[in-house]
Protein backbone atom coordinates (compact mmCIF):
# COMPACT_ATOMS: atom_id res chain seq x y z
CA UNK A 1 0.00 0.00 0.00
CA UNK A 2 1.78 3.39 -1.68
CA UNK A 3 -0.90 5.30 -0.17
CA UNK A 4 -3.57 5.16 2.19
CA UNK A 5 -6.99 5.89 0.29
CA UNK A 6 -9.83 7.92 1.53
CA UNK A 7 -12.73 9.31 0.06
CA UNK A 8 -14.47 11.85 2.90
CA UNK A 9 -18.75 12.34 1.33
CA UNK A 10 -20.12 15.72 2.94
CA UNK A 11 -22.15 18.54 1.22
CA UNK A 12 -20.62 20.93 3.66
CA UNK A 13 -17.68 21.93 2.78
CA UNK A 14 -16.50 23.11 6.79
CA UNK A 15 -17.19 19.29 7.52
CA UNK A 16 -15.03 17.96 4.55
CA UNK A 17 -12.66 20.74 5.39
CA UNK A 18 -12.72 19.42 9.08
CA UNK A 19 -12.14 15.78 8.41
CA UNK A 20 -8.85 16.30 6.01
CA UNK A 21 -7.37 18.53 8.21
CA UNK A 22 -7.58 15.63 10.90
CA UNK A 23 -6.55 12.92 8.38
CA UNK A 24 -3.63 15.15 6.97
CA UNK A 25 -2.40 15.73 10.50
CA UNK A 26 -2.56 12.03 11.51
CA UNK A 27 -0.98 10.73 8.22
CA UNK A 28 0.27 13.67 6.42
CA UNK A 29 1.00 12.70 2.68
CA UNK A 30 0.62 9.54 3.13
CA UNK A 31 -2.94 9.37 2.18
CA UNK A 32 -4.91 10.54 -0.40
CA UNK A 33 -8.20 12.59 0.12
CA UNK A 34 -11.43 12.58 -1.83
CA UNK A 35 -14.08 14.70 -0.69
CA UNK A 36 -17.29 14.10 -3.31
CA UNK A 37 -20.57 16.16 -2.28
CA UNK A 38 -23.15 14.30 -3.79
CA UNK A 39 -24.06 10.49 -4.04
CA UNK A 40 -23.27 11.21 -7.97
CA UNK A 41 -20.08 12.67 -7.23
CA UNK A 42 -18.88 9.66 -5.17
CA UNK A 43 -20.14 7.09 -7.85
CA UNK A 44 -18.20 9.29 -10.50
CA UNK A 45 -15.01 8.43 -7.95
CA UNK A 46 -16.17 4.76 -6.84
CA UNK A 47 -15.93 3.44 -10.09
CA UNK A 48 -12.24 3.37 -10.86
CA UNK A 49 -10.57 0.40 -10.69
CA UNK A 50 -8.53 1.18 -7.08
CA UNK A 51 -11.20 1.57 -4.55
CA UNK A 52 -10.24 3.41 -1.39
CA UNK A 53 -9.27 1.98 1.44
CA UNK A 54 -11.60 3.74 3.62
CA UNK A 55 -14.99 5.73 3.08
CA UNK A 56 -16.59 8.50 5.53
CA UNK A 57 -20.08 9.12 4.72
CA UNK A 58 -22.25 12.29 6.20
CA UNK A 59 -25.93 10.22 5.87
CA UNK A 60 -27.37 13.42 4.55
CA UNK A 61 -25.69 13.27 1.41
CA UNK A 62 -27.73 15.18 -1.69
CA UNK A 63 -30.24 14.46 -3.52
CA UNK A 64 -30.75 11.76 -0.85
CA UNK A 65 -28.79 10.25 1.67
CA UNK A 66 -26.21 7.60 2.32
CA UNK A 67 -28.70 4.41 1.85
CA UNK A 68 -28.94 5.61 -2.21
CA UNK A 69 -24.89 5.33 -2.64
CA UNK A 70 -25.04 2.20 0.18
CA UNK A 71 -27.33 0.41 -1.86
CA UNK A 72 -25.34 1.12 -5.28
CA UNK A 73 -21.58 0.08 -3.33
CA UNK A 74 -23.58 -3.13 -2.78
CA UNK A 75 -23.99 -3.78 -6.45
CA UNK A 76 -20.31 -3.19 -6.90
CA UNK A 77 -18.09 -6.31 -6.87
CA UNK A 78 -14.49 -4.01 -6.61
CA UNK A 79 -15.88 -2.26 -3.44
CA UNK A 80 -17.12 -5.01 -1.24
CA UNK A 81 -14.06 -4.99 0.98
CA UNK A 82 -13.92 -1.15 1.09
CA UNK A 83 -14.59 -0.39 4.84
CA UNK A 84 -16.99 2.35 5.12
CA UNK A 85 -17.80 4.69 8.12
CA UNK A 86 -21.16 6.83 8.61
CA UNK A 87 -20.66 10.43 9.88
CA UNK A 88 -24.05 12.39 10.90
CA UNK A 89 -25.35 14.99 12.85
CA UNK A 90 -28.57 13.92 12.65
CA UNK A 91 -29.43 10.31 11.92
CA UNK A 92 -32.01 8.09 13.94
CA UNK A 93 -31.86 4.99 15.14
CA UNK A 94 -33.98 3.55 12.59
CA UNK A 95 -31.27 4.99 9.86
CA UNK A 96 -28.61 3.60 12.07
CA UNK A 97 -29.29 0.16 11.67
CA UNK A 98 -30.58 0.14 8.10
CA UNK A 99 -27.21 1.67 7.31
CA UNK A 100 -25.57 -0.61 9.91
CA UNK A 101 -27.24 -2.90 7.76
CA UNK A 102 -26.37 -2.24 4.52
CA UNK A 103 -22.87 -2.43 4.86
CA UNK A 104 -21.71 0.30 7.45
CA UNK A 105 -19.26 -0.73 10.24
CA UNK A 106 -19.27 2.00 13.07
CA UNK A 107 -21.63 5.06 13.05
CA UNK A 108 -19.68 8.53 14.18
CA UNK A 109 -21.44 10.85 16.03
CA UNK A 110 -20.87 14.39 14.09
CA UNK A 111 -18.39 16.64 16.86
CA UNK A 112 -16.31 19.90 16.34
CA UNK A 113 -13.48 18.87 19.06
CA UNK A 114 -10.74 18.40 16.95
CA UNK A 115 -8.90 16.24 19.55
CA UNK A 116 -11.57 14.23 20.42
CA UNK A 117 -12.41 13.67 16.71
CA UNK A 118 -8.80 12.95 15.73
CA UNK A 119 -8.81 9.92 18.26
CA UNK A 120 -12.26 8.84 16.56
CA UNK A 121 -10.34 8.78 12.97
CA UNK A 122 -7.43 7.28 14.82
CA UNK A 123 -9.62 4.47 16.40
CA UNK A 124 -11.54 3.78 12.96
CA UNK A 125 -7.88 3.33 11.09
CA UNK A 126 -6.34 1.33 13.63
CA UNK A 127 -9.08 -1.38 14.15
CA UNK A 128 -10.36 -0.91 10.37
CA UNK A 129 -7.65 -0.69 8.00
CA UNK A 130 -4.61 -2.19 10.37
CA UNK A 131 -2.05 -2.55 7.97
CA UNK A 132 -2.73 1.70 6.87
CA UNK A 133 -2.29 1.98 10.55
CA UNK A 134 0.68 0.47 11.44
CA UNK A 135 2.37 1.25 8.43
CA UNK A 136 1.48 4.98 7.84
CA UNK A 137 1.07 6.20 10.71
CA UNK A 138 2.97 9.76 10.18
CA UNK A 139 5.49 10.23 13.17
CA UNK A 140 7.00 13.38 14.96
CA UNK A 141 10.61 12.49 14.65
CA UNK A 142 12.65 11.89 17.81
CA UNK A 143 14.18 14.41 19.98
CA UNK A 144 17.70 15.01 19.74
CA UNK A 145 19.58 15.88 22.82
CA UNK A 146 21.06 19.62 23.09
CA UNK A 147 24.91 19.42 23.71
């Protein structure tokens, strides 16, 4: 793995904004960033040969939501390995699990703490995609003594 794949859905472009920043400061250039606004726009980018390795969906994505592109991803042979993460603000339960159910492995709450959010991503890499994790992980590199 060159690098570490992700395509980020939102129709806000704060939220996509949000999301990359974290990603970019947890794995620097190591990973690629796709951030599609509609379910048309992330078909347009699903349908090349290299999947990502991960996908963050908001659940309110236009002209529908998540369950449209869900259902589609499900159809697609080259994307049924693709681990793929729901993002809301406002989903209910009932959304939740038909998501859940449809191929979703871990619903994340929407939150503006960038710390607390960071350790989210962090989470969903290391138990998700394990070998993105341990592999490129971008490090501070070590402290040198002062003489």
């Amino acid at each position: 793995m060159n690098t570490f794949r992700v395509l980020l859905s939102d129709d806000d472009e704060d939220d996509c904004y949000f999301l990359t920043a974290i990603f970019n400061d947890l794995y620097g250039d190591q990973v690629q960033i796709s951030c599609p606004s509609s379910v048309l726009a992330c078909q347009r980018l699903l349908v090349e040969p290299e999947p990502p390795h991960l996908i963050v969906l908001d659940f309110n994505l236009p002209p529908a939501n998540a369950l449209d592109l869900l259902d589609w991803m499900a159809s697609q042979p080259h994307l049924q390995s693709v681990t793929t993460v729901l993002w809301s603000s406002r989903i209910s339960e009932q959304e939740q699990v038909a998501c859940l159910q449809a191929g979703v492995v871990k619903v994340i709450p929407k939150q503006s703490d960038y710390i607390a959010m960071k350790e989210v991503i962090r989470s969903v890499v290391a138990q998700w995609i394990p070998e993105a994790y341990a592999h490129r992980q971008r490090t501070d590199p070590p402290a040198t003594a002062l003489s």
